[in-house]
Protein backbone atom coordinates (compact mmCIF):
# COMPACT_ATOMS: atom_id res chain seq x y z
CA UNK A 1 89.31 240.70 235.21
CA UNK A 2 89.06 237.09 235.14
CA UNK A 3 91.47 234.90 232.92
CA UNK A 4 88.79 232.12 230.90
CA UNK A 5 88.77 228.93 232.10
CA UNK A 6 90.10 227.92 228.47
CA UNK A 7 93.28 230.01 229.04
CA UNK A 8 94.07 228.79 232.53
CA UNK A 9 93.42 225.10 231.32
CA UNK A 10 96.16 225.53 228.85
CA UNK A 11 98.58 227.31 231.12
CA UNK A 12 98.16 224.31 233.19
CA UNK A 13 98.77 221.91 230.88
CA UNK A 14 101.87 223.65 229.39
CA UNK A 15 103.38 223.41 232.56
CA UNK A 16 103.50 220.16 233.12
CA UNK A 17 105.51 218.89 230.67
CA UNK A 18 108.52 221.48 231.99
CA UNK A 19 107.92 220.11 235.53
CA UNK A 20 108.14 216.47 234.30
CA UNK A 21 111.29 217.44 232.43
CA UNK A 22 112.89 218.60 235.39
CA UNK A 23 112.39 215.73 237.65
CA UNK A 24 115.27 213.68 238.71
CA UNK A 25 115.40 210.23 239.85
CA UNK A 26 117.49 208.79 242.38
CA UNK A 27 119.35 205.83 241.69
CA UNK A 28 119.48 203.28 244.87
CA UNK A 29 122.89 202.23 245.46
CA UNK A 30 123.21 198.75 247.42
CA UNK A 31 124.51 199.30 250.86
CA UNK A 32 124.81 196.70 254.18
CA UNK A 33 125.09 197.69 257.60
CA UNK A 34 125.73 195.43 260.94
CA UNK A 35 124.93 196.37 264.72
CA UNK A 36 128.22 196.27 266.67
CA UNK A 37 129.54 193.83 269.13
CA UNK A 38 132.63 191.11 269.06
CA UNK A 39 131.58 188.94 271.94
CA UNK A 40 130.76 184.83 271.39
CA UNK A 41 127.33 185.49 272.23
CA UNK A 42 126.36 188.60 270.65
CA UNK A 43 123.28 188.38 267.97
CA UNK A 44 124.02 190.72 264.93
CA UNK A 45 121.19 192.48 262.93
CA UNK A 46 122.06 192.96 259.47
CA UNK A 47 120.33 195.36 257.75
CA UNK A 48 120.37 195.85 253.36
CA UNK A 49 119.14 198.71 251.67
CA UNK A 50 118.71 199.65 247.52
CA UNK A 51 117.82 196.29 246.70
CA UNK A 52 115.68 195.40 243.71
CA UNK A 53 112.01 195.46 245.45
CA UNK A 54 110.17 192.18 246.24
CA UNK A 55 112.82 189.58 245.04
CA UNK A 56 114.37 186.48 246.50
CA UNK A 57 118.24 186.87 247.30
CA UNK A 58 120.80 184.67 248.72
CA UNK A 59 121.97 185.80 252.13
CA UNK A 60 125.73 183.64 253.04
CA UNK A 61 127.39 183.42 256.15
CA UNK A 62 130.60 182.67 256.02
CA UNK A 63 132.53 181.51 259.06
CA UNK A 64 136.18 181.82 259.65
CA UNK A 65 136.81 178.57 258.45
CA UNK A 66 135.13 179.10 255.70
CA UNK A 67 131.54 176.88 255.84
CA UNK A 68 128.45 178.71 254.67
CA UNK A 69 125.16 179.17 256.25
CA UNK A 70 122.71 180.10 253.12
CA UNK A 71 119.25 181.60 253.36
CA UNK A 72 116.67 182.87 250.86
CA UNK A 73 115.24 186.00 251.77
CA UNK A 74 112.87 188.89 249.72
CA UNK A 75 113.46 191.92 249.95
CA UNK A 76 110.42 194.69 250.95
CA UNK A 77 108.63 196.80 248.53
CA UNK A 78 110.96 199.61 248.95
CA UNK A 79 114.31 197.08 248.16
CA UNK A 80 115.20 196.47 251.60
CA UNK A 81 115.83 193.31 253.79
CA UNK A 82 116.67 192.60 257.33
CA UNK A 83 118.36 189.41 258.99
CA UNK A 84 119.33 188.33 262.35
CA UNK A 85 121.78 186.39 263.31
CA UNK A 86 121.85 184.19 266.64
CA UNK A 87 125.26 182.72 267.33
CA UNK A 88 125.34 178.81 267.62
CA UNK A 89 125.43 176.42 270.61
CA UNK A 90 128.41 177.36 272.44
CA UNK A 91 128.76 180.34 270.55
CA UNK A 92 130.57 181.97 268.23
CA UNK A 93 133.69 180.80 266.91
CA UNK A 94 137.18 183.20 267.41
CA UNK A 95 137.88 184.90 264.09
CA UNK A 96 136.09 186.74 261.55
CA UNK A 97 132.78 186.34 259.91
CA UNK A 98 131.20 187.40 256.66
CA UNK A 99 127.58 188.29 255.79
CA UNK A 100 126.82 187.80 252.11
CA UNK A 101 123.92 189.04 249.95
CA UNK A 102 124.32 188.83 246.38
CA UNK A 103 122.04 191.05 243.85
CA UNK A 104 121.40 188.58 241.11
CA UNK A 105 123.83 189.75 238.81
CA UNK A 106 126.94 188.13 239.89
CA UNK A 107 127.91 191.17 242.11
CA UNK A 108 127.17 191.25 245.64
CA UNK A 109 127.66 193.49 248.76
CA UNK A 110 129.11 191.91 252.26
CA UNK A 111 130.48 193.16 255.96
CA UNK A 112 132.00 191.40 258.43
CA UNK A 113 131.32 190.73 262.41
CA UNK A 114 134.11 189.66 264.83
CA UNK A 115 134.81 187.51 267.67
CA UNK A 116 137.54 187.62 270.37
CA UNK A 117 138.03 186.30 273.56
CA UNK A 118 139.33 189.74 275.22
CA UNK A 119 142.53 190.14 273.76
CA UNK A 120 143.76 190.25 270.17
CA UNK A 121 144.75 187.44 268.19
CA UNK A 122 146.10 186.94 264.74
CA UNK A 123 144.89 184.48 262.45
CA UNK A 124 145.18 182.68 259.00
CA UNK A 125 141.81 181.22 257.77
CA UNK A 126 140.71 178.86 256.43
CA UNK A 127 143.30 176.20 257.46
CA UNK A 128 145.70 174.80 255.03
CA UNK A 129 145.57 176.86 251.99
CA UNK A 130 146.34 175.47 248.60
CA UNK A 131 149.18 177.06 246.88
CA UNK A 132 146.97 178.77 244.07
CA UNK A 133 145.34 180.68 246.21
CA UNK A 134 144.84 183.99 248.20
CA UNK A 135 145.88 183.86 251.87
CA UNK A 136 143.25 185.32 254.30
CA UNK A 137 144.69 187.58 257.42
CA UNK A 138 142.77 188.41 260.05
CA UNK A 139 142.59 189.77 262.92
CA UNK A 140 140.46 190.34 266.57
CA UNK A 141 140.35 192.39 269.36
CA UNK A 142 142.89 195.00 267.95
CA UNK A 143 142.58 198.91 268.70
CA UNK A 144 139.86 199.99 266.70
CA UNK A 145 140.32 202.26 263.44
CA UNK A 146 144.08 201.42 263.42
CA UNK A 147 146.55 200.79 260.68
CA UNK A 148 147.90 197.53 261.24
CA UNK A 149 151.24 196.50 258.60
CA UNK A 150 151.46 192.76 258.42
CA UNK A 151 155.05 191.26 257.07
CA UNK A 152 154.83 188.04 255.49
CA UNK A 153 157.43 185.09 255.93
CA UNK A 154 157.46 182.76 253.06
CA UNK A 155 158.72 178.97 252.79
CA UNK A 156 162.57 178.11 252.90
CA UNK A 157 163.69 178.82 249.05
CA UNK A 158 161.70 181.93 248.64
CA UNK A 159 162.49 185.53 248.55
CA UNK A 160 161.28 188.67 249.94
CA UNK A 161 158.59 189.20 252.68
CA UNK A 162 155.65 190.88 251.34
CA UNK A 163 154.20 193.42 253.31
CA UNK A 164 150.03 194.02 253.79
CA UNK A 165 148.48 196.73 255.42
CA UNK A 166 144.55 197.07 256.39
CA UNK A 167 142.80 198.77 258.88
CA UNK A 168 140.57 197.97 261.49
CA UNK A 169 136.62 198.49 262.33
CA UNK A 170 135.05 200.30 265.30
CA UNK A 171 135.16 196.68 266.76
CA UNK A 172 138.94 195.69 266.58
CA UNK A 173 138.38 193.37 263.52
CA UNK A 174 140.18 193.39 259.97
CA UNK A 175 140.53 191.53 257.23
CA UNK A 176 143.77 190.91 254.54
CA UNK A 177 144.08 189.86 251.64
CA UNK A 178 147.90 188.09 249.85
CA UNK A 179 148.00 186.88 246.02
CA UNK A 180 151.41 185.09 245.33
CA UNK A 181 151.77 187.74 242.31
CA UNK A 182 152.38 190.23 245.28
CA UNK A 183 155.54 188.02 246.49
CA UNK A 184 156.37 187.75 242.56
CA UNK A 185 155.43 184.30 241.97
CA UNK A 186 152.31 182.58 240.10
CA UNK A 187 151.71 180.19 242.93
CA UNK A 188 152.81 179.90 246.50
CA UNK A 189 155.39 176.81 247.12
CA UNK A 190 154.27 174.15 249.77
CA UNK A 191 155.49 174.62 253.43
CA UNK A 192 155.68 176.66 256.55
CA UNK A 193 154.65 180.31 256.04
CA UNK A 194 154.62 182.95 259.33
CA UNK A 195 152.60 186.16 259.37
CA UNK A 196 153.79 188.95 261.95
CA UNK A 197 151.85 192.28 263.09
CA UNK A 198 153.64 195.30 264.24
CA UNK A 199 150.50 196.82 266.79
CA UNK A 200 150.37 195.27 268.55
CA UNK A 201 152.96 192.76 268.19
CA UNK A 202 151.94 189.00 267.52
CA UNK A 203 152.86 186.37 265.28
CA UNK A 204 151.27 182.91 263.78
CA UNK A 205 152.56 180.48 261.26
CA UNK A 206 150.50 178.69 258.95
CA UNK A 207 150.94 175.78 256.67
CA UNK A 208 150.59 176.07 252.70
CA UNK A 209 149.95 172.35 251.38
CA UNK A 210 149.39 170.90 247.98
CA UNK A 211 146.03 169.09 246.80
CA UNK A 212 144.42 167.17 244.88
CA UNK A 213 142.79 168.56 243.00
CA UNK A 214 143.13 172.64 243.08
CA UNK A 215 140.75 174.80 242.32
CA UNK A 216 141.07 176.74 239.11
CA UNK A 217 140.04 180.25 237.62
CA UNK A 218 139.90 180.63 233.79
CA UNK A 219 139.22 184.14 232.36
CA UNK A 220 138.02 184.60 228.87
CA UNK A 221 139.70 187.41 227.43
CA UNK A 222 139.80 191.11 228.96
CA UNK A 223 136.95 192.86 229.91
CA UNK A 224 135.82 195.99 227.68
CA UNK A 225 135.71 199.07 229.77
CA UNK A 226 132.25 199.19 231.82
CA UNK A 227 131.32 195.67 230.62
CA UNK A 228 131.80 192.80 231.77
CA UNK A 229 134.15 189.28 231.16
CA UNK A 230 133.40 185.58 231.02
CA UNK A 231 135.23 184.06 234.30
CA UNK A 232 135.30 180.03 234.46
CA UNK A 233 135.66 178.33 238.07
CA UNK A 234 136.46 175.01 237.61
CA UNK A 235 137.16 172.46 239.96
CA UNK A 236 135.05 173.74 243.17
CA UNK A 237 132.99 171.69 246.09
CA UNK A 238 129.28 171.15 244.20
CA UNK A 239 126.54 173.41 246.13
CA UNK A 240 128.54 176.00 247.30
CA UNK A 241 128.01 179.98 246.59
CA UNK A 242 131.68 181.25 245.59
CA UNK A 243 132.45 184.80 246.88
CA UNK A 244 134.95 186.77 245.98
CA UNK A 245 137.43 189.52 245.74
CA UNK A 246 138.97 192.16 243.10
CA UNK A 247 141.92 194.02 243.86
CA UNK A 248 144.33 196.06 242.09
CA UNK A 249 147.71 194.43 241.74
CA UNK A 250 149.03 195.81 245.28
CA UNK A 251 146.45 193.63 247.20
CA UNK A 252 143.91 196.68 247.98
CA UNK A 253 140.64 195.02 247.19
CA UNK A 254 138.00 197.42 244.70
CA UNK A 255 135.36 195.04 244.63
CA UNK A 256 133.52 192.01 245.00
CA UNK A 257 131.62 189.25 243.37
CA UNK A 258 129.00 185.94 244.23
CA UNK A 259 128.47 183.22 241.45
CA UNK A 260 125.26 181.10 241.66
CA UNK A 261 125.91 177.36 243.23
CA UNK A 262 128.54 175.16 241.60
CA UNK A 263 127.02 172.69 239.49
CA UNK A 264 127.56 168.70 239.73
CA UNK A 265 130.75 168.90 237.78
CA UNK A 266 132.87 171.69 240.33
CA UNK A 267 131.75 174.09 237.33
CA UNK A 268 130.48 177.50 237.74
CA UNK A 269 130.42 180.54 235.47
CA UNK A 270 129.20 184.03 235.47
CA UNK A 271 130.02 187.25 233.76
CA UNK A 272 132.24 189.36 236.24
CA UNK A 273 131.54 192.77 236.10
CA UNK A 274 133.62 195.66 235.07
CA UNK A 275 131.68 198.64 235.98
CA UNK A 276 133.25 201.50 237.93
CA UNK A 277 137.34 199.66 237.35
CA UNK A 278 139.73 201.98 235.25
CA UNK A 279 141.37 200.29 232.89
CA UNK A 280 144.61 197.75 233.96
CA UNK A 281 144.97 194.64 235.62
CA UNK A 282 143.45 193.23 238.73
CA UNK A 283 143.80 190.27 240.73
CA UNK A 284 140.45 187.82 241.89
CA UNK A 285 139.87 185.25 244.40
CA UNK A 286 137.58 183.11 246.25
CA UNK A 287 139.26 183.52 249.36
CA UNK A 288 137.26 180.85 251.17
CA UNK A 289 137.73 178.38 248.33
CA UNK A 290 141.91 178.34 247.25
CA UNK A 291 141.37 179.79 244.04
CA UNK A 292 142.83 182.79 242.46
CA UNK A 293 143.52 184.38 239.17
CA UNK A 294 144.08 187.96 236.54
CA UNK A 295 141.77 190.05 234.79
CA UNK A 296 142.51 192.75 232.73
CA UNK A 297 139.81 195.91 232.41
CA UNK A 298 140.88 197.41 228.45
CA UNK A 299 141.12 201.11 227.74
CA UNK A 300 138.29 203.00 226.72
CA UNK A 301 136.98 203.11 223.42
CA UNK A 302 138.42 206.73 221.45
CA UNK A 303 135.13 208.68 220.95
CA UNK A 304 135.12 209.86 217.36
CA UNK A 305 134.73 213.94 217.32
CA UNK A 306 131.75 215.13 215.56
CA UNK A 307 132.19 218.26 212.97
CA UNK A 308 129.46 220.94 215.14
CA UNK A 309 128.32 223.35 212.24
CA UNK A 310 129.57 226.82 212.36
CA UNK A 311 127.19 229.45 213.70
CA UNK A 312 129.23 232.46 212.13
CA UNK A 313 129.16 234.05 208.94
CA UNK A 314 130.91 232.19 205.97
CA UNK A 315 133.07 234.10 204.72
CA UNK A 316 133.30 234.50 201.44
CA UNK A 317 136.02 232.76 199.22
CA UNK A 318 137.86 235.59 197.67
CA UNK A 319 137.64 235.01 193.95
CA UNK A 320 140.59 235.75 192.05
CA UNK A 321 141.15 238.80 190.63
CA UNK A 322 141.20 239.14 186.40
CA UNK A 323 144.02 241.30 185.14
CA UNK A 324 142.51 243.02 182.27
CA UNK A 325 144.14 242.43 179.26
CA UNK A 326 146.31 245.14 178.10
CA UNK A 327 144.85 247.02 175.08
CA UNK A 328 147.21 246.65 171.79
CA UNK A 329 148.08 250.08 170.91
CA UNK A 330 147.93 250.79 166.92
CA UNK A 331 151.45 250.94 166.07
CA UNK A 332 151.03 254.81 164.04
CA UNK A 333 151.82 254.39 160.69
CA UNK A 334 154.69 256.93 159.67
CA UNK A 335 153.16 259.94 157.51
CA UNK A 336 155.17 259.70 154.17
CA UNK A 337 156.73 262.91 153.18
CA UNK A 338 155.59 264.39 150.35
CA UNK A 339 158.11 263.19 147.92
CA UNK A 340 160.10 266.16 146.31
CA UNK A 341 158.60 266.67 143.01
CA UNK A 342 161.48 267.14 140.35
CA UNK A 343 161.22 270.32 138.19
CA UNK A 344 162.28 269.57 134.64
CA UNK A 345 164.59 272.68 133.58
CA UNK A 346 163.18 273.52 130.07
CA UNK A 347 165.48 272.82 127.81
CA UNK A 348 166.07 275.61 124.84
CA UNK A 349 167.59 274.28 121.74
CA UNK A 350 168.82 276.06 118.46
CA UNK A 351 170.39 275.15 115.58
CA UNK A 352 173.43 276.08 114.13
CA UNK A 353 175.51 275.47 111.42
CA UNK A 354 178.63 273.88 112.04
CA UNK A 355 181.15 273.18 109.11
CA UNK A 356 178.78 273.26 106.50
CA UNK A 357 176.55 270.76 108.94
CA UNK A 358 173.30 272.03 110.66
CA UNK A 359 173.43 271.47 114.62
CA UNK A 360 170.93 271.32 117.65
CA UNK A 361 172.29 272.91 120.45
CA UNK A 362 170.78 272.63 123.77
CA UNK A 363 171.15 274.82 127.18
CA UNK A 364 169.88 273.33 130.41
């Protein structure tokens, strides 16, 4: 027997809703990929995926000295965008360079691309870093996916040598990453600074020199858990994109950041991003510009419990129990004894005469 059309029409329609219920939907997460290759004249493809569809983005990059190469570019229907990079007249400088796309909300995703000359070198870039600022390590043509521990040599007059670790890329390249707060001081001192690798073994020095102006990173407050906090960069070349770095207080970096272009005054501001940092303090830089500073991500907010109702029984509230009053017994009232009744003795009385003198005598 045929179901009516009526009754399969409504079985239909009561379905969908469950099915609709049940979808999912995937969240695109921003990701960058680069074709290999470390040689001067070696064009990189850059490809960028979970973008937000059909929009305009900055793409930077960044050279090892630290000039940037900007280009607008819009993204597919699907979020996706794909550059090329052909290297320069003469090629490709030594060192490491840094592809850029920022996602319009002050975040940003990057990789890097090397080039060596057939052996590995060891550098510091850019050249002459300000004391309040992050020093940059990198380094070329080392065995790929190795740990590589850097030690540090600071100026005459300062203590310690801070050690930095990284790892290297299927090419040979890596990039470090030193805040003077690492070394224990808020700014690095002006002089002669070496850096020294232990695999393989080289060694550069570097120069650390004061200027003019330096640049400088104001933070407004701490950042609530998963929000974001106001971050002032004052004191930056007009035009430029700053990128930069967040890294927990050893110097391991946990994200990154891109501001808009520095306005006519070296003034640029934009609301740094707290999403996916546990709570504590971090360090930030614009590596490429000598600036550096502190931002602290607060503790979570207690969630107040809410009271779930009780699916069980109440049970009653026992009511308290009455004593009954104890019942007065009549206090018996004693019987009175029949008094005894006094029997009067008849008396018997006669008269006599007694010396000429008549007399009542009495018996009883």
């Amino acid at each position: 027997m045929k179901a009516p059309l009526g009754v399969l029409l409504a079985l239909v329609l009561l379905g969908i809703p469950r099915l609709v219920a049940g979808a999912q939907t995937t969240v695109a997460v921003p990701a960058i990929t680069i074709s290999p290759g470390a040689g001067p004249t070696t064009v990189h493809a850059v490809q960028a995926t979970g973008l937000p569809p059909n929009t305009t983005l900055p793409v930077l990059l960044i050279s090892p000295a630290g000039d940037e190469t900007v280009n607008q570019m819009q993204t597919d229907a699907s979020g996706a965008l794909t550059e090329t990079f052909t290297p320069p007249d003469g090629g490709w400088d030594l060192g490491v360079y840094r592809v850029v796309v920022g996602l319009g909300n002050g975040s940003s995703i990057s990789t890097i691309f090397g080039v060596n000359n057939g052996q590995p070198n060891l550098l510091v870039e850019p050249y002459l870093p300000s004391p309040t600022s992050a020093f940059i390590f990198e380094g070329v043509g080392y065995p790929a996916n190795t740990l590589v521990t850097l030690t540090v040599h600071l100026t005459g007059g300062e203590a310690g040598q801070p050690i930095v670790r990284a790892t290297t890329d299927g090419d040979g390249n890596f990039v470090a990453y030193l805040w003077p707060q690492q070394a224990g001081y808020t700014f690095f001192a002006a002089g002669m600074y070496e850096v020294d690798s232990d695999s393989p073994s080289l060694s550069t020095s570097f120069m650390v020199r004061e200027h003019p102006v330096s640049a400088a990173v104001a933070v407004n407050g701490a950042a609530p858990y998963g929000g974001s906090v106001p971050v002032s960069f004052m004191h930056y070349h007009t035009g430029r994109y700053l990128w930069g770095v967040i890294a927990r207080l050893g110097g391991r970096v946990v994200g990154e950041f891109l501001t808009s272009p520095v306005d006519a005054a070296g003034v640029v501001q934009i609301a740094l991003s707290a999403v996916g940092l546990d709570p504590g303090q971090y360090l930030i830089a614009t590596p490429y510009d000598w600036g550096e500073g502190r931002v602290t991500v607060d503790q979570p907010p207690t969630p107040t419990p809410t009271p779930v109702p009780s699916t069980s029984t109440p049970t009653p509230t026992p009511k308290p129990t009455v004593k009954p009053k104890a019942t007065a017994r009549p206090t018996p009232k004693a019987t009175p004894r029949p008094t005894a009744k006094h029997h009067k003795t008849k008396r018997s009385c006669k008269y006599k005469w007694k010396h000429h003198k008549k007399v009542k005598v009495c018996k009883g």
